[in-house]
Protein backbone atom coordinates (compact mmCIF):
# COMPACT_ATOMS: atom_id res chain seq x y z
CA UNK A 1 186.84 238.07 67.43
CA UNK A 2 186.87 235.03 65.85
CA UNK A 3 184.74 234.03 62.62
CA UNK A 4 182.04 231.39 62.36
CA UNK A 5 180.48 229.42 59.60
CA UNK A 6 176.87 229.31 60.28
CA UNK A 7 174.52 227.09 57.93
CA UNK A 8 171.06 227.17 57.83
CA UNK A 9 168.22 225.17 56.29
CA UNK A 10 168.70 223.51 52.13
CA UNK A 11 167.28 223.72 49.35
CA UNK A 12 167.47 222.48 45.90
CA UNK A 13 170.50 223.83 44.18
CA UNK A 14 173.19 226.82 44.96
CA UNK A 15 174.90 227.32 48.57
CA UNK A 16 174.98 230.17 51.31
CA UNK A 17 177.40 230.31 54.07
CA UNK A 18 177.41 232.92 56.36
CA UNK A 19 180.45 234.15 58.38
CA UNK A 20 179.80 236.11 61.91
CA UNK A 21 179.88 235.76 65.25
CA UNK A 22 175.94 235.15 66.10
CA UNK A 23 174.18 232.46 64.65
CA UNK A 24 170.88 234.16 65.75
CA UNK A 25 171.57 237.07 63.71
CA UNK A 26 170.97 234.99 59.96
CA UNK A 27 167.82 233.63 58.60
CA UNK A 28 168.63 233.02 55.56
CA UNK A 29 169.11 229.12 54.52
CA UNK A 30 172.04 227.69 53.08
CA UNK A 31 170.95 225.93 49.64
CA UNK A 32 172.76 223.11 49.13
CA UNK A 33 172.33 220.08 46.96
CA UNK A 34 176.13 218.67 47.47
CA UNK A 35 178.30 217.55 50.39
CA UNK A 36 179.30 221.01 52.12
CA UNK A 37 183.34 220.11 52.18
CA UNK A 38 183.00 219.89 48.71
CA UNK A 39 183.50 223.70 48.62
CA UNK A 40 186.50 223.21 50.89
CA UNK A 41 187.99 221.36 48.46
CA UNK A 42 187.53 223.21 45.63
CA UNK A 43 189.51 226.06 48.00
CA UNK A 44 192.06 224.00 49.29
CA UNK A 45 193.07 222.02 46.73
CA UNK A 46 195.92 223.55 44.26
CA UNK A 47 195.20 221.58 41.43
CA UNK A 48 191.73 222.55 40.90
CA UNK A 49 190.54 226.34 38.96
CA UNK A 50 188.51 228.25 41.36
CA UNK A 51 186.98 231.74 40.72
CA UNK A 52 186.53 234.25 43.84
CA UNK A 53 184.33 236.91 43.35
CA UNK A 54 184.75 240.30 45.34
CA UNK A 55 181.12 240.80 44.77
CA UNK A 56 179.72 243.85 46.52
CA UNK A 57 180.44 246.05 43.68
CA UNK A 58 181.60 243.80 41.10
CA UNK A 59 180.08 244.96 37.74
CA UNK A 60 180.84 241.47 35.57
CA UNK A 61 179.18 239.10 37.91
CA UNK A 62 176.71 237.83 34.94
CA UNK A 63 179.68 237.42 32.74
CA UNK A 64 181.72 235.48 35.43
CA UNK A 65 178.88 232.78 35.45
CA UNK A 66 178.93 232.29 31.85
CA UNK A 67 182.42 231.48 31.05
CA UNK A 68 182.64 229.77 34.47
CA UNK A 69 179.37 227.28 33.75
CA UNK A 70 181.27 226.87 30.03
CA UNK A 71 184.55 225.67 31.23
CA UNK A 72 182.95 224.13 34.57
CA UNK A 73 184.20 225.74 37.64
CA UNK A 74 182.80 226.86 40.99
CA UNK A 75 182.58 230.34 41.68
CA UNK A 76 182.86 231.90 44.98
CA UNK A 77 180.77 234.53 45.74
CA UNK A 78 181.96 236.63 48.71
CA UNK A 79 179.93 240.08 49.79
CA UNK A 80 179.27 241.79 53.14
CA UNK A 81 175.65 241.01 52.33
CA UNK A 82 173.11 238.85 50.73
CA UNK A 83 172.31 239.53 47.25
CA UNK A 84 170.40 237.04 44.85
CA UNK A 85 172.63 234.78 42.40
CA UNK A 86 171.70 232.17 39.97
CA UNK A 87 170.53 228.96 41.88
CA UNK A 88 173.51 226.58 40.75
CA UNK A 89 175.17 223.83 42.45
CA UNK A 90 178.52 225.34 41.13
CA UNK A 91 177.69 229.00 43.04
CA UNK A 92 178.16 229.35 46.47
CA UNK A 93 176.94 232.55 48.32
CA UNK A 94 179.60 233.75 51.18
CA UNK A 95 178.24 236.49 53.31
CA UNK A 96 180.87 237.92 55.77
CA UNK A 97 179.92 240.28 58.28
CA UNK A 98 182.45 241.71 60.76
CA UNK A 99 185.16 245.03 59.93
CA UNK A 100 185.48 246.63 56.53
CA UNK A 101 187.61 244.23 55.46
CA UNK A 102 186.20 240.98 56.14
CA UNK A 103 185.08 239.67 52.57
CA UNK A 104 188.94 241.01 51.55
CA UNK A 105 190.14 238.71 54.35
CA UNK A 106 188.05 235.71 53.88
CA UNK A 107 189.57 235.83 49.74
CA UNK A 108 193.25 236.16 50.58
CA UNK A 109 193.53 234.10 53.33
CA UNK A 110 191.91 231.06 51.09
CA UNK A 111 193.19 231.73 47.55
CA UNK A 112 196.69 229.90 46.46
CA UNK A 113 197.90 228.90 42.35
CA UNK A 114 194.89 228.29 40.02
CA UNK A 115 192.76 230.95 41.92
CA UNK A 116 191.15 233.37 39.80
CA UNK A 117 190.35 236.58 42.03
CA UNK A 118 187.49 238.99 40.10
CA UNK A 119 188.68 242.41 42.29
CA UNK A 120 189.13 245.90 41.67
CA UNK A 121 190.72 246.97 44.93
CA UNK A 122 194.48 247.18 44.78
CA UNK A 123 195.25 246.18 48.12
CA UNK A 124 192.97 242.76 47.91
CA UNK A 125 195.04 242.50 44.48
CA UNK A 126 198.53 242.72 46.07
CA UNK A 127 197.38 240.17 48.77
CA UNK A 128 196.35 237.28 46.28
CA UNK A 129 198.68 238.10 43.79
CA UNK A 130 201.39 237.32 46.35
CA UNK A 131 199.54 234.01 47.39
CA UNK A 132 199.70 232.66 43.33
CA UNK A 133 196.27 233.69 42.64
CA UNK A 134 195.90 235.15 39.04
CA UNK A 135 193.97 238.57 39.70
CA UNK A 136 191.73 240.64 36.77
CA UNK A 137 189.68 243.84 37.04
CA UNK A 138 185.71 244.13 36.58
CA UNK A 139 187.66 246.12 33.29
CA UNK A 140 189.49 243.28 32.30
CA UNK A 141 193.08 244.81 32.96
CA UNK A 142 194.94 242.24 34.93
CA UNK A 143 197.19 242.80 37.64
CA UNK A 144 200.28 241.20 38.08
CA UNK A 145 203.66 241.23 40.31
CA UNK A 146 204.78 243.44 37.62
CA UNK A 147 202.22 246.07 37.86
CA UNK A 148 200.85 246.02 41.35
CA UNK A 149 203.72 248.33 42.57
CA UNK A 150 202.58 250.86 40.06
CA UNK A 151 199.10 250.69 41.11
CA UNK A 152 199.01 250.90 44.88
CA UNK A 153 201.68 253.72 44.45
CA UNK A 154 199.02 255.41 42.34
CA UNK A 155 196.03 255.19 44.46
CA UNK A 156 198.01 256.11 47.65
CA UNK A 157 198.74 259.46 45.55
CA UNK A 158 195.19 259.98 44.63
CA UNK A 159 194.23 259.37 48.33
CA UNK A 160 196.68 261.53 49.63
CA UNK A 161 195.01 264.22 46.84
CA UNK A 162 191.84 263.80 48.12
CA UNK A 163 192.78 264.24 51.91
CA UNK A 164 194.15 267.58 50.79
CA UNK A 165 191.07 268.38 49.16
CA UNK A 166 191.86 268.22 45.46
CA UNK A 167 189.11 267.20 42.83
CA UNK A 168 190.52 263.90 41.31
CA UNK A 169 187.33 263.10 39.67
CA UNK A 170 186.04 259.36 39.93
CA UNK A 171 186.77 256.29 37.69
CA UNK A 172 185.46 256.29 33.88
CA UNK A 173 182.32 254.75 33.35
CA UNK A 174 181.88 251.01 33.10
CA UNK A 175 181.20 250.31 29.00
CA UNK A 176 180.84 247.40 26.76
CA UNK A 177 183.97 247.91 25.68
CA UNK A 178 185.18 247.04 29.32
CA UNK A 179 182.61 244.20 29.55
CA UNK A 180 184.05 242.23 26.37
CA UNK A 181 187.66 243.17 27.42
CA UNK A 182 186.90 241.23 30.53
CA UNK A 183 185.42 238.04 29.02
CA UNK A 184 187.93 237.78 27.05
CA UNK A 185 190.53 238.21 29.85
CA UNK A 186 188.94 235.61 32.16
CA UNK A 187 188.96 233.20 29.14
CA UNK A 188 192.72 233.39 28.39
CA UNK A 189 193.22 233.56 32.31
CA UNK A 190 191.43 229.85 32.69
CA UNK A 191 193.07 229.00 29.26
CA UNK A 192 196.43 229.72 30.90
CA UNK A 193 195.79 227.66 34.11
CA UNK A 194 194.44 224.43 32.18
CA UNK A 195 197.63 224.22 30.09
CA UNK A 196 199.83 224.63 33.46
CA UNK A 197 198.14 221.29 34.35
CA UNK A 198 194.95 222.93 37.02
CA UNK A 199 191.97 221.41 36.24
CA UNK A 200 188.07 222.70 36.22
CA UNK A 201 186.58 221.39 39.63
């Protein structure tokens, strides 16, 4: 089934789009103080920093906004439902509905060099790594071409584990230490980009 971008209504400042397949199904309105294909700009264009937020369980989104509104870039904020954000003209809301994977697919099939992807899920990771995008964890551990293999080898163990019915125990809990190694790492990561020559958008 094929996606749709449905808009609805404006307001002041920040955006919503939703993505679905009935545009009697939304009522929420799409806030929106700037020309809509600004946004597809922003996406399309390589030369231009973009950050795209995996957001439905995304730990850092407070600390995304403030180094994004400090160096000036638009943020992408995709989820599988609506969930309130800062009203900003820079923010835009994406709410995909659809399979399990939908949000995953509307990031990978948009990202490209001087992308910034804000995921923990290895298999989204692998996908925009291969498409250019620089990729960081909600922990601030980046993932690269170099380590990806490493990681998706390791969570198909632990899922094969817990299909046999051993106790793997769940991830560590999220600290400050993980919070400030994550600033830090989206910093350098935009750092990085603006010296190859991408520019805040």
């Amino acid at each position: 089934m094929s996606k749709q971008i449905v808009t609805l209504g404006q307001s002041p400042a920040g955006r919503t789009r939703f993505l679905g397949s009935s545009p009697s199904v939304f009522a929420l309105p799409l806030a929106s103080d700037v020309c809509p294909c600004d946004a597809l700009v922003a996406m399309e264009s390589p030369t231009l920093i973009a950050i795209y937020v995996d957001a439905d369980a995304c730990p850092v989104k407070p600390e995304i906004f403030k180094v994004a509104e400090r160096h000036g870039l638009r943020v992408f904020v995709v989820a599988n439902s609506y969930m309130m954000l800062p009203r900003e003209p820079w923010i835009e809301r994406i709410v995909v509905t659809g399979n399990f994977d939908a949000a995953d697919d509307w990031i990978a099939e948009r990202v490209a060099r001087g992308s910034i992807v804000i995921t923990s899920d290895i298999p989204l990771a692998d996908r925009c790594i291969k498409a250019g995008a620089e990729v960081i964890g909600a922990t601030g551990k980046p993932f690269t071409e170099a380590s990806i293999g490493m990681a998706l080898a390791t969570r198909d163990m632990m899922e094969d584990l817990r299909a046999m019915g051993t106790a793997t125990g769940g991830p560590k809990p999220f600290s400050p230490k993980d919070r400030s190694a994550f600033l830090q790492a989206l910093d350098l990561s935009i750092q990085r980009l603006k010296r190859a020559g991408f520019a805040a958008g």
